[in-house]
Protein backbone atom coordinates (compact mmCIF):
# COMPACT_ATOMS: atom_id res chain seq x y z
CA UNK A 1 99.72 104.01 19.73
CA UNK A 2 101.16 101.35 17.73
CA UNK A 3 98.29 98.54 16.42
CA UNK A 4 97.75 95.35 14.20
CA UNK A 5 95.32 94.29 11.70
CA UNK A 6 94.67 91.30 13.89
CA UNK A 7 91.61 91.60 16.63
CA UNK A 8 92.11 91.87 19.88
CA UNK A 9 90.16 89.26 20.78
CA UNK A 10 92.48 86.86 18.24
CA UNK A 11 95.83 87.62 19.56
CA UNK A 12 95.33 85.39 22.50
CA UNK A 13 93.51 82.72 20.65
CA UNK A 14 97.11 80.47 21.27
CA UNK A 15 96.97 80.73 24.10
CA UNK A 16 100.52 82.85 25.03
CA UNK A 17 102.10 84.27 28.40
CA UNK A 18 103.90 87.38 27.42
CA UNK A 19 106.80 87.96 30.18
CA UNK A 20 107.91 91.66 30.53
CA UNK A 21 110.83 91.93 32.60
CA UNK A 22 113.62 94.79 32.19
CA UNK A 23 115.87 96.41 34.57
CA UNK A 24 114.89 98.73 37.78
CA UNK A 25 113.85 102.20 36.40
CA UNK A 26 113.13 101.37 32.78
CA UNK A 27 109.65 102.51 32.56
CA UNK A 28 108.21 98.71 32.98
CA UNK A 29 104.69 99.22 34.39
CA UNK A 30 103.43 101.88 32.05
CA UNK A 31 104.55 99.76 29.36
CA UNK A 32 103.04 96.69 30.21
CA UNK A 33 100.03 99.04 30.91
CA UNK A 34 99.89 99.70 27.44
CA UNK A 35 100.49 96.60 26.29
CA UNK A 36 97.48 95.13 28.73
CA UNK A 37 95.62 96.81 26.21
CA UNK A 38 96.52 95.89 22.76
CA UNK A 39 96.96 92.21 23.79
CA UNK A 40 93.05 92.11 26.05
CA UNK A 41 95.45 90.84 28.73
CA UNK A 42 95.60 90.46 32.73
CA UNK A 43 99.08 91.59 34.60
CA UNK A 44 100.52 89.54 37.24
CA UNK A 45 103.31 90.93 39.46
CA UNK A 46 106.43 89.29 38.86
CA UNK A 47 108.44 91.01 41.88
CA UNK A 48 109.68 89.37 44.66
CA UNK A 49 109.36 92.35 46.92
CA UNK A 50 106.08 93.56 45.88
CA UNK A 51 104.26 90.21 46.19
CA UNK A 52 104.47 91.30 50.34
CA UNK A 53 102.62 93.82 51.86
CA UNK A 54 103.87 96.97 53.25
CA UNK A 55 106.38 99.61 52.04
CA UNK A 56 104.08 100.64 48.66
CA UNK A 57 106.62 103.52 48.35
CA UNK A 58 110.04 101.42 48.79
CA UNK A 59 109.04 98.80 46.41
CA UNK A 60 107.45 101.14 43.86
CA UNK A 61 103.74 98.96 43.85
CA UNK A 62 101.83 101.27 41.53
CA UNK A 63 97.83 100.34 41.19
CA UNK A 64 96.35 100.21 37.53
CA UNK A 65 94.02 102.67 35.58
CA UNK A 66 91.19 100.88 37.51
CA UNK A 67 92.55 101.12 40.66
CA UNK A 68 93.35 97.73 41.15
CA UNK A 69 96.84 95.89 41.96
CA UNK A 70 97.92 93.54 39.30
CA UNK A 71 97.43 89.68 39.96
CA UNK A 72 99.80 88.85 43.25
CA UNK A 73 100.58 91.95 43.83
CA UNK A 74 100.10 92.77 48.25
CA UNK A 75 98.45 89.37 48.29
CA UNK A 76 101.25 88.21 51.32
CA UNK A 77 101.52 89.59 54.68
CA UNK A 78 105.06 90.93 56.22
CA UNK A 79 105.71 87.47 58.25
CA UNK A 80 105.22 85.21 55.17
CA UNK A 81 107.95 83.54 53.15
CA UNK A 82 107.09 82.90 49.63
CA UNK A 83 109.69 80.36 48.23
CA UNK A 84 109.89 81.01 44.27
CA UNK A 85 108.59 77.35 44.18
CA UNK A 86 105.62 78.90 46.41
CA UNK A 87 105.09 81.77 44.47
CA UNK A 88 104.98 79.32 40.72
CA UNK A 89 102.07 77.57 41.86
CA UNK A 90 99.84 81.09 42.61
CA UNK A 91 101.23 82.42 39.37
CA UNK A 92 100.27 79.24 37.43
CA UNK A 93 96.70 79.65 38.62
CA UNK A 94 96.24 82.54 37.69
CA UNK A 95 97.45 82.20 34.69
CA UNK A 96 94.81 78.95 33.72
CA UNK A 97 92.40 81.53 35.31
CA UNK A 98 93.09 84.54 33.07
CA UNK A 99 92.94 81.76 30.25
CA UNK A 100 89.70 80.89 30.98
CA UNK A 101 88.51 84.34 30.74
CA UNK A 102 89.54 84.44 27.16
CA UNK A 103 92.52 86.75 28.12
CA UNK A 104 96.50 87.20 27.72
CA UNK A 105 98.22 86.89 30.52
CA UNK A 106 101.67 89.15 31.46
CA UNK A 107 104.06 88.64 33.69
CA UNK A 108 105.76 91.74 34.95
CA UNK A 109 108.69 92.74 36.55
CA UNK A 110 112.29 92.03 37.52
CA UNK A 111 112.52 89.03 39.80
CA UNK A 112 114.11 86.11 37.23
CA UNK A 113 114.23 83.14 39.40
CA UNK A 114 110.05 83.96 40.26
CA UNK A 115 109.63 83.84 36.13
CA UNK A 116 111.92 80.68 35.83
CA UNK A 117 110.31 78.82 38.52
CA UNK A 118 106.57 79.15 37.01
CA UNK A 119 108.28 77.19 33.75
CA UNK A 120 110.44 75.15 35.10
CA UNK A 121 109.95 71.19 34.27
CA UNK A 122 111.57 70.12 37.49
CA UNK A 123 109.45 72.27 39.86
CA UNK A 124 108.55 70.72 43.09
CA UNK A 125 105.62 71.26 45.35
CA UNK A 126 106.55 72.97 48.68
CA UNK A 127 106.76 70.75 51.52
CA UNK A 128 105.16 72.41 54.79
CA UNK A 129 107.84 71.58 56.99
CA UNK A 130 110.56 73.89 54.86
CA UNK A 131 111.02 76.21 57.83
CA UNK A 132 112.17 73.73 60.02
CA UNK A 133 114.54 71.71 57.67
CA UNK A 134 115.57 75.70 56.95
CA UNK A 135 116.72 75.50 60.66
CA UNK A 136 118.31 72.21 60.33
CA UNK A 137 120.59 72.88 57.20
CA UNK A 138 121.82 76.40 58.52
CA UNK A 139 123.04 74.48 61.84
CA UNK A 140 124.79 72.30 59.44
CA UNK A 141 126.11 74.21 57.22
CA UNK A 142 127.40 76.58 60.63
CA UNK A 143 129.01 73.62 61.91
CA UNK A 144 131.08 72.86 58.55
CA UNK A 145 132.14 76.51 58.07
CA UNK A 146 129.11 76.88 55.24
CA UNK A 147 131.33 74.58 52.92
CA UNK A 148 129.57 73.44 49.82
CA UNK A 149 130.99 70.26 49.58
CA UNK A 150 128.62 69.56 52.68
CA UNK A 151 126.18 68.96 49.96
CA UNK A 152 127.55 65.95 48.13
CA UNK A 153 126.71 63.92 51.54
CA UNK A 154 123.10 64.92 51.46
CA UNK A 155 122.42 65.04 47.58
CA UNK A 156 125.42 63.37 45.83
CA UNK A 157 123.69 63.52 42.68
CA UNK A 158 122.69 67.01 42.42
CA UNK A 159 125.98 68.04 44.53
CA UNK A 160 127.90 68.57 40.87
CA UNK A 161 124.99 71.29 40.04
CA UNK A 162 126.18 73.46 43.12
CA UNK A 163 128.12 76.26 42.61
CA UNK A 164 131.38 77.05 45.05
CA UNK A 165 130.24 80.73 44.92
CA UNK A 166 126.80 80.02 46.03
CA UNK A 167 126.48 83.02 49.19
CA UNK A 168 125.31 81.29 52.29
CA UNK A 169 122.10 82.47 51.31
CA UNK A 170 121.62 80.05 48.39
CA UNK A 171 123.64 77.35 50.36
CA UNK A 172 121.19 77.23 53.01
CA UNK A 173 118.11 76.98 50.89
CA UNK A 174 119.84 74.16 48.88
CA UNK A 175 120.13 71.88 51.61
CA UNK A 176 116.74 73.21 53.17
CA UNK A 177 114.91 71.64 50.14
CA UNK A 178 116.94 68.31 50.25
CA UNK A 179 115.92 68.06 54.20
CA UNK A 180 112.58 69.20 53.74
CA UNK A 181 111.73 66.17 50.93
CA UNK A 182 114.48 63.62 52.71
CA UNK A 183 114.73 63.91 56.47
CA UNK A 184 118.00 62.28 57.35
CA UNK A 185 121.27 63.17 59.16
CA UNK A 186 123.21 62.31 56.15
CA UNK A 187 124.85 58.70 57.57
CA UNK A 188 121.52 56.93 57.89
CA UNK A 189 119.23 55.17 55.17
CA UNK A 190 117.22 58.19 53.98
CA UNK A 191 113.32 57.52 54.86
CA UNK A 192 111.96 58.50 51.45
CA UNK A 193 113.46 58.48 47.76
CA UNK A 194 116.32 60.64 47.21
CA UNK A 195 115.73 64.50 45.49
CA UNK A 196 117.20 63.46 42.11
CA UNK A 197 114.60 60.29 41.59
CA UNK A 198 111.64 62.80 43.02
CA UNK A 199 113.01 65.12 40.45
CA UNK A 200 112.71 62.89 37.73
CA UNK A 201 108.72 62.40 38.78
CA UNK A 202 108.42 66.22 38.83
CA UNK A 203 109.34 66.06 35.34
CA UNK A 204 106.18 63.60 34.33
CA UNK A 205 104.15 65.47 36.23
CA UNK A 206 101.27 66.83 33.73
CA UNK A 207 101.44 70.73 35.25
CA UNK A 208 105.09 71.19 34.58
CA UNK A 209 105.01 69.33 31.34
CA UNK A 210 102.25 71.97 30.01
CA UNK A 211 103.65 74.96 31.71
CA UNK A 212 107.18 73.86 29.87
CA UNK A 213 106.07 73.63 26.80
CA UNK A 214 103.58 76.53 26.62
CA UNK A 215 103.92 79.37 24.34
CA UNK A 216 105.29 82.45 25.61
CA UNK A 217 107.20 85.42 24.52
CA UNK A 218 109.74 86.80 27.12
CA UNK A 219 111.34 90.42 26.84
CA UNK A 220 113.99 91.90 28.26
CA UNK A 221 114.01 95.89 28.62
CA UNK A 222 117.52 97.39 28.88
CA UNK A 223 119.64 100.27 28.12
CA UNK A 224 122.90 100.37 27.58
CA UNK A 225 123.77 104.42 28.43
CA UNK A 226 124.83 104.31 31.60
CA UNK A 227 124.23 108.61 32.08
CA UNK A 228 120.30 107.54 31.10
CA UNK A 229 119.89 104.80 33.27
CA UNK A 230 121.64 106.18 36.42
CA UNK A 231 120.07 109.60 36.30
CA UNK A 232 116.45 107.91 35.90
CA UNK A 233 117.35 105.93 38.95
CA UNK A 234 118.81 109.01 41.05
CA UNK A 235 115.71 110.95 40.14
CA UNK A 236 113.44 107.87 41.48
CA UNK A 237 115.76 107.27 44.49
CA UNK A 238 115.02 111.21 45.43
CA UNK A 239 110.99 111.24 44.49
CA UNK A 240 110.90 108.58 47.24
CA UNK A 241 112.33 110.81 49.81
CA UNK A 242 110.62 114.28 48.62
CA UNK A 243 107.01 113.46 47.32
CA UNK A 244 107.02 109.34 49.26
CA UNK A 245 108.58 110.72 52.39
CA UNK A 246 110.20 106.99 52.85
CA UNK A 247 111.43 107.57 55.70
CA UNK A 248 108.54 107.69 57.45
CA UNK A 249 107.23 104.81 55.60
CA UNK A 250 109.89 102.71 56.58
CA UNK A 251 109.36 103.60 60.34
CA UNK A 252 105.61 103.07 59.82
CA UNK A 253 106.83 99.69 58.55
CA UNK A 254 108.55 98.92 62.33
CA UNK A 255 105.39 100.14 63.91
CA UNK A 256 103.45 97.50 61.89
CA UNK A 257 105.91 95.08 62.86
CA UNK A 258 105.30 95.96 66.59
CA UNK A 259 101.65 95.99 66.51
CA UNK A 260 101.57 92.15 65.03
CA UNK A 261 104.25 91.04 67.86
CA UNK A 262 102.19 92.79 70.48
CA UNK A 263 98.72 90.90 68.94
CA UNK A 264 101.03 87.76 68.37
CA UNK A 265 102.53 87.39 71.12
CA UNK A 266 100.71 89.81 74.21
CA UNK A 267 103.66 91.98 74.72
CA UNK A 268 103.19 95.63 75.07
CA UNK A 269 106.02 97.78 74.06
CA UNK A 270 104.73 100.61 76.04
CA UNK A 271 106.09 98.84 78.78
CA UNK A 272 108.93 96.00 77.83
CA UNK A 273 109.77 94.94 81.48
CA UNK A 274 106.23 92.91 81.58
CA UNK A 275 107.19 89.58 83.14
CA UNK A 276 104.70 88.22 81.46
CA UNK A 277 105.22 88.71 78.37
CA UNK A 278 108.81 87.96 78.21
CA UNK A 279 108.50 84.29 78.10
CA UNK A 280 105.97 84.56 74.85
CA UNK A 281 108.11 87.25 73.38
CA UNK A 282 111.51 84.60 73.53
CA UNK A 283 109.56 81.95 72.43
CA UNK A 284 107.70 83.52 69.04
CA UNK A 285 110.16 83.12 65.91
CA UNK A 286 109.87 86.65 65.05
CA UNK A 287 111.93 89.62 66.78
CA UNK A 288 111.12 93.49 66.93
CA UNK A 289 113.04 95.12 64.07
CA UNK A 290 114.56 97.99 65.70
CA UNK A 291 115.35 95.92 69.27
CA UNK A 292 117.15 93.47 67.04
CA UNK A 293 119.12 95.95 64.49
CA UNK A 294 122.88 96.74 64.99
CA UNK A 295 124.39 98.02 61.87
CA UNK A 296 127.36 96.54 62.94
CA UNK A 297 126.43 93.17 62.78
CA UNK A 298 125.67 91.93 59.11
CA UNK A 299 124.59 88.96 61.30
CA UNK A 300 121.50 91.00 62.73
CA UNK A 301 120.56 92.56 59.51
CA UNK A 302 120.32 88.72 57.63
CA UNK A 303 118.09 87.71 61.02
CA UNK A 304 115.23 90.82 60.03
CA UNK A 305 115.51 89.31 56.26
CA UNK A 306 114.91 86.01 57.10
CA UNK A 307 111.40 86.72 59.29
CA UNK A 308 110.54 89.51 57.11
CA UNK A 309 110.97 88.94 53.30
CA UNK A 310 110.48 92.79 52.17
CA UNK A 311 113.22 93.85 54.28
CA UNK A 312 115.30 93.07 51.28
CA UNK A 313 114.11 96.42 49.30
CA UNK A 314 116.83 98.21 48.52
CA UNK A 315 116.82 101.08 50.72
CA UNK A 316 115.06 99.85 54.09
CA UNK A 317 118.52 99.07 55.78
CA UNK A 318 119.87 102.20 54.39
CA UNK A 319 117.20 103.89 56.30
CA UNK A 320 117.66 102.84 59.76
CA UNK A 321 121.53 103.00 59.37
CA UNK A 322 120.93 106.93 58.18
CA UNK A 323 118.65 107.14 61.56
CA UNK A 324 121.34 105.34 63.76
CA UNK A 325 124.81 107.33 62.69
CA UNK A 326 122.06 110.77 62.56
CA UNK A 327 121.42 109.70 66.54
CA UNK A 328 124.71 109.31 67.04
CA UNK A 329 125.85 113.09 66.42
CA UNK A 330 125.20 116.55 67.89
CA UNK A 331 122.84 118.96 66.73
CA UNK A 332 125.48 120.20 64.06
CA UNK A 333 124.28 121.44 60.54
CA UNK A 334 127.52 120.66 58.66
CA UNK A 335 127.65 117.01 59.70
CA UNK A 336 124.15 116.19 59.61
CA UNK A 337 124.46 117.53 55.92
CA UNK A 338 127.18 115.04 55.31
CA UNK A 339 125.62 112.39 56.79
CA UNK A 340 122.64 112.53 54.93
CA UNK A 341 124.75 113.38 51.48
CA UNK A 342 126.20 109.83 52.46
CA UNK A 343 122.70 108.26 52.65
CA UNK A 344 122.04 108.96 49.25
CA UNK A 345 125.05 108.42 48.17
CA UNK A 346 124.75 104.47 49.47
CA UNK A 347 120.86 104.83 48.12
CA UNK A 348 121.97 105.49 44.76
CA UNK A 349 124.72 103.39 44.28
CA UNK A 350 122.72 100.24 45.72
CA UNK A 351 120.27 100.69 43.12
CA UNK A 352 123.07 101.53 40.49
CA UNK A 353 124.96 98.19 41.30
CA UNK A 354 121.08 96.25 41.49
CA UNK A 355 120.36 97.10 37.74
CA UNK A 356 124.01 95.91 36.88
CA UNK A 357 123.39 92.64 38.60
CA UNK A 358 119.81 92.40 36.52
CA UNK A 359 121.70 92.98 33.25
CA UNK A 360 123.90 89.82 34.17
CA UNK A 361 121.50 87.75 34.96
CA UNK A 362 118.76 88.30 32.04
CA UNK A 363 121.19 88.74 29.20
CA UNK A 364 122.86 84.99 29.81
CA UNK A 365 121.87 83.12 26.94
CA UNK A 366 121.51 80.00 29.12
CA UNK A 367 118.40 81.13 30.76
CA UNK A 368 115.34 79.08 30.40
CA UNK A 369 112.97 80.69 29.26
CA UNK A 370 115.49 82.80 27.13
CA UNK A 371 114.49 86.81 26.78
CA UNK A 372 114.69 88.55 23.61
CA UNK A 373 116.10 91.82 24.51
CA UNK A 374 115.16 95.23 23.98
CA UNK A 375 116.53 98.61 24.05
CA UNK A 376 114.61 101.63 25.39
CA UNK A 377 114.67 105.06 27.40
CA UNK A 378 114.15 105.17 30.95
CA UNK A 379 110.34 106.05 30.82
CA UNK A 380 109.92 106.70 27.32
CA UNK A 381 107.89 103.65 25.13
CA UNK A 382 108.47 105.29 22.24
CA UNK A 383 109.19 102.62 19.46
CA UNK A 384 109.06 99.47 21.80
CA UNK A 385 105.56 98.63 20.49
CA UNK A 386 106.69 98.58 17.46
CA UNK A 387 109.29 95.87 18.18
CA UNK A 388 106.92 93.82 20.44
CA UNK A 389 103.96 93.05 18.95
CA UNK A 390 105.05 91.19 15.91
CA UNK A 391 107.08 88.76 18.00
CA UNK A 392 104.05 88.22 19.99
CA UNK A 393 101.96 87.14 17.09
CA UNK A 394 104.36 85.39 15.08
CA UNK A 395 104.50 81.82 14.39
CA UNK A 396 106.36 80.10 17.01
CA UNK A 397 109.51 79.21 14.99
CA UNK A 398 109.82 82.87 13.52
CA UNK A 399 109.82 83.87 17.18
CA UNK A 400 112.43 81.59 18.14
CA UNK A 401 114.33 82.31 14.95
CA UNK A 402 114.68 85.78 15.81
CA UNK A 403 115.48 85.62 19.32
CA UNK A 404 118.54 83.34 18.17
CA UNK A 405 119.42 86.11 16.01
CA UNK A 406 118.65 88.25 19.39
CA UNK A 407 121.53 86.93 21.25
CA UNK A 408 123.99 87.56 18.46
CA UNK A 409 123.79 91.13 18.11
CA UNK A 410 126.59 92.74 20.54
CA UNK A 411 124.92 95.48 23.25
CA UNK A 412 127.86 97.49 23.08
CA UNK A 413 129.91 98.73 20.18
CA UNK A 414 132.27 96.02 18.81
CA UNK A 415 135.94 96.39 18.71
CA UNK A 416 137.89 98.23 15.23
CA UNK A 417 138.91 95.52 12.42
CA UNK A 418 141.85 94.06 12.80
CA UNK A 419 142.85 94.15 9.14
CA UNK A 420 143.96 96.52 6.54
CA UNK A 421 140.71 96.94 5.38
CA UNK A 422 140.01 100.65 4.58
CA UNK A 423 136.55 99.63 3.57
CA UNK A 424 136.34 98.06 6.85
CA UNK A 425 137.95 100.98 8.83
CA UNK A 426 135.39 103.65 7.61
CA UNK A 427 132.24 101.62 8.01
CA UNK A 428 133.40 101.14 11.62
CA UNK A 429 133.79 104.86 12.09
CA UNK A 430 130.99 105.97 10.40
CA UNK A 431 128.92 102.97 12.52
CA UNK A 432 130.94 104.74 15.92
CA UNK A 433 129.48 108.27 14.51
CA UNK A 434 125.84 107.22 14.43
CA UNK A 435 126.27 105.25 17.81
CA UNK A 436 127.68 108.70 19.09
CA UNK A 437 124.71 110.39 17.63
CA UNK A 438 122.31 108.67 18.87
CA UNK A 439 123.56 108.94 22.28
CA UNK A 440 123.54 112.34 22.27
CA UNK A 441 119.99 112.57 20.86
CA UNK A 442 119.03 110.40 23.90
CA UNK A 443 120.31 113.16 26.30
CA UNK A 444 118.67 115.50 24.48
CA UNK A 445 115.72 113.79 24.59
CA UNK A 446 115.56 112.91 28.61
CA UNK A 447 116.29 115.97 30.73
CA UNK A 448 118.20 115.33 33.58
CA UNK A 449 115.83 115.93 36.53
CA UNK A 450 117.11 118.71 39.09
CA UNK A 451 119.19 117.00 41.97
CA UNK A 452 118.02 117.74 45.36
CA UNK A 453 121.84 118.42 46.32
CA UNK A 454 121.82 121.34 43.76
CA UNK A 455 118.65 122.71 45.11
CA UNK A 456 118.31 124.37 48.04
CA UNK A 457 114.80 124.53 48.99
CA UNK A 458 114.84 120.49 48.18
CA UNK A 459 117.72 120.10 50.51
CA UNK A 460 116.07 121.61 53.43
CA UNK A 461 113.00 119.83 52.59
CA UNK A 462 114.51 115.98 52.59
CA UNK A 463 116.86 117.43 55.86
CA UNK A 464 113.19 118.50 57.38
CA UNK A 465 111.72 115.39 56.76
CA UNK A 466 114.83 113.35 57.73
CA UNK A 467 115.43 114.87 60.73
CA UNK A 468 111.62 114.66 61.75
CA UNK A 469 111.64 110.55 61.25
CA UNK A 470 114.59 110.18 62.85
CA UNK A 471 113.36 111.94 66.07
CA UNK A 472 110.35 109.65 65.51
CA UNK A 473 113.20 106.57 65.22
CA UNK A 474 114.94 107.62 68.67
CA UNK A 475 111.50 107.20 70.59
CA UNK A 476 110.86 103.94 69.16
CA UNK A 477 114.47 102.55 70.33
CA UNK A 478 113.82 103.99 73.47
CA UNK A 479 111.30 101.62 73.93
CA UNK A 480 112.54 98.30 72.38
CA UNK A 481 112.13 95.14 74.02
């Protein structure tokens, strides 16, 4: 392993938070596990979906060498809705605790609004009555036809900052935050101060100002070989099914789901003609997952997002919609084959299309904090140590030098001279050569895991365990409420 001349002990004497992000499947957490070390530092999850608890398997938590979780990992239960705003302020205590201990702190993983958020000058304190102006802006937003110009008569100043291609998603927790910190029905004298002047105070306030301005190195892990990165995330995709079983994790998920409703609100789902417990049931803001699923209605599957936040992980909606068409048929081998060759199929490419999104988003330039970016093999560190560790202890303006010079190197091979330059011409080929090299050195180097459809005993083995959960899935429907 790669080390310094400098102490352990003196690389966090500044006082630095070291962000590792990088796309899905890069080989992230035994990196930063590595890295924990040679920097005496403290990892906190930076994952939207694994700050919940539930579905270990689904969104990959993986415990340390001690056994523990990292910092905010599992700390929230199913029901709970952690706002990004929510989830800066836990993050930013731990972070002046694992100061206090003398320590490095590291932010891992792949959710970059959660890292903004914890730096962000403007950030606001939740208010507690979010969830009710969340209500209140989607019934407004219904009535206009979710039209963002609705915003400019709630927020006129910040209306300019919205973007027309904002889903309904993003639309809905824009005007949720004005409500929530200005309850008004947009033709009355608002109550309190309007967002932009409260956003103007969050910027004096003394915890955004330091958590602004604080050092911090922020890395980006990436590769640019498609083959690589898709065949790492295939080979993940199908360890979930084979040595996970995640089917049966996401139907011990329902269960869980069903046990808290029955505890929350007295209704047995042994028995879902109670009288009783009807009227507590339509009253409670949360629903039984697999009484209120239709995979034809997109409108059902945002509903299970909104009361349960880990829903989102890629993979649980594939699930039931694999156990819903797999109901649907006869007993017949050949199309039970293809309908689970079409489950992975959608698996895959969800999680294909995911990292492409990531790479968007955390190669902008405009991103604040900005990420130096990195290239590296899908669970191989080999040489990323190397690269790291000297940004991390270099003077702040060498740091910020080079990550200038970051964003100017191209991630993909530039385009052949223009001019009559046979100088020119043959550096470019010979540059194409190496490039070409190197890729195939890169193959060589990562051996494309066996594919279960290629195997035959692993094909019968995910079918077995498929089938099994799914018979497990009809039973519970039988009995929804």
């Amino acid at each position: 392993m790669f080390t310094t001349n400098v102490p352990k002990f003196q690389r966090c004497f500044s006082q630095k938070v070291i962000v590792l992000s990088g796309m899905t499947g890069i080989g992230k957490t035994s990196f930063t596990q590595q890295l924990k070390k040679e920097v005496n530092g403290e990892i906190i999850c930076a994952d939207s979906s694994q700050i919940y608890k539930g579905l270990k398997v689904l969104t990959n938590k993986e415990r340390m060498e001690d056994g523990k979780y990292a910092h905010l990992t599992a700390k929230w239960n199913h029901q709970d809705k952690v706002t990004s705003a929510r989830y800066a302020l836990e993050c930013r205590q731990k972070i002046k605790e694992i100061f206090q201990r003398g320590k490095t702190p590291i932010l891992e993983g792949g959710s970059g609004f959660y890292i903004q958020s914890v730096f962000n000058r403007k950030l606001l304190t939740p208010k507690p009555n979010f969830e009710q102006a969340k209500l209140e802006a989607e019934r407004i937003l219904e009535k206009n036809n979710y039209d963002y110009k609705v915003l400019q008569k709630y927020d006129p100043e910040n209306y300019l900052c919205t973007n027309p291609q904002f889903s309904k998603y993003k639309l809905v927790n824009s005007l949720a935050i004005v409500l929530s910190f200005n309850p008004h029905d947009g033709t009355e004298s608002p109550s309190q101060p309007p967002l932009s002047e409260l956003i103007k105070e969050a910027e004096d306030d003394p915890d955004n100002i330091y958590f602004s301005q604080i050092p911090k190195r922020c890395f980006y892990l990436y590769n640019t070989d498609k083959f690589l990165v898709n065949e790492a995330l295939d080979y993940r995709c199908e360890n979930m099914i084979l040595k996970n079983n995640l089917f049966q994790e996401v139907l011990n998920y329902c269960h869980q789901v069903r046990q808290f409703l029955e505890h929350h609100c007295q209704i047995s789902f042994t028995n879902p003609s109670e009288a009783t417990s009807a009227l507590s049931y339509q009253e409670s803001e949360f629903k039984d997952i697999l009484s209120l699923y239709d995979p034809l209605k997109e409108s059902s599957i945002s509903q299970i997002k909104e009361m349960y936040p880990v829903t989102h992980s890629i993979g649980f909606f594939q699930v039931l919609k694999y156990f819903h068409r797999l109901n649907s048929l006869e007993a017949i081998d050949g199309e039970v084959i293809k309908e689970f060759k079409a489950f992975l199929r959608e698996f895959k490419t969800a999680n294909h299309q995911y990292v492409k999104r990531q790479n968007t988003w955390f190669k902008s330039s405009n991103r604040d904090p900005p990420f130096y970016k990195i290239e590296k093999l899908p669970n191989e560190n080999t040489g990323v140590m190397e690269q790291i560790l000297p940004l991390i202890t270099c003077s702040e303006d060498e740091y910020l030098s080079k990550l200038a010079q970051n964003f100017k190197e191209p991630d993909f091979p530039q385009e052949p001279p223009t001019q009559n330059s046979s100088d020119d011409f043959e550096n470019f080929m010979n540059a194409q050569k190496t490039l070409k090299d190197s890729k195939q050195l890169k193959q060589k180097m990562y051996e494309p895991k066996s594919k279960i459809l290629r195997n035959e005993y692993k094909l019968s083995r995910a079918m077995y365990l498929s089938q099994k959960a799914a018979q497990r899935y009809k039973e519970m429907t039988g009995n929804c409420y």
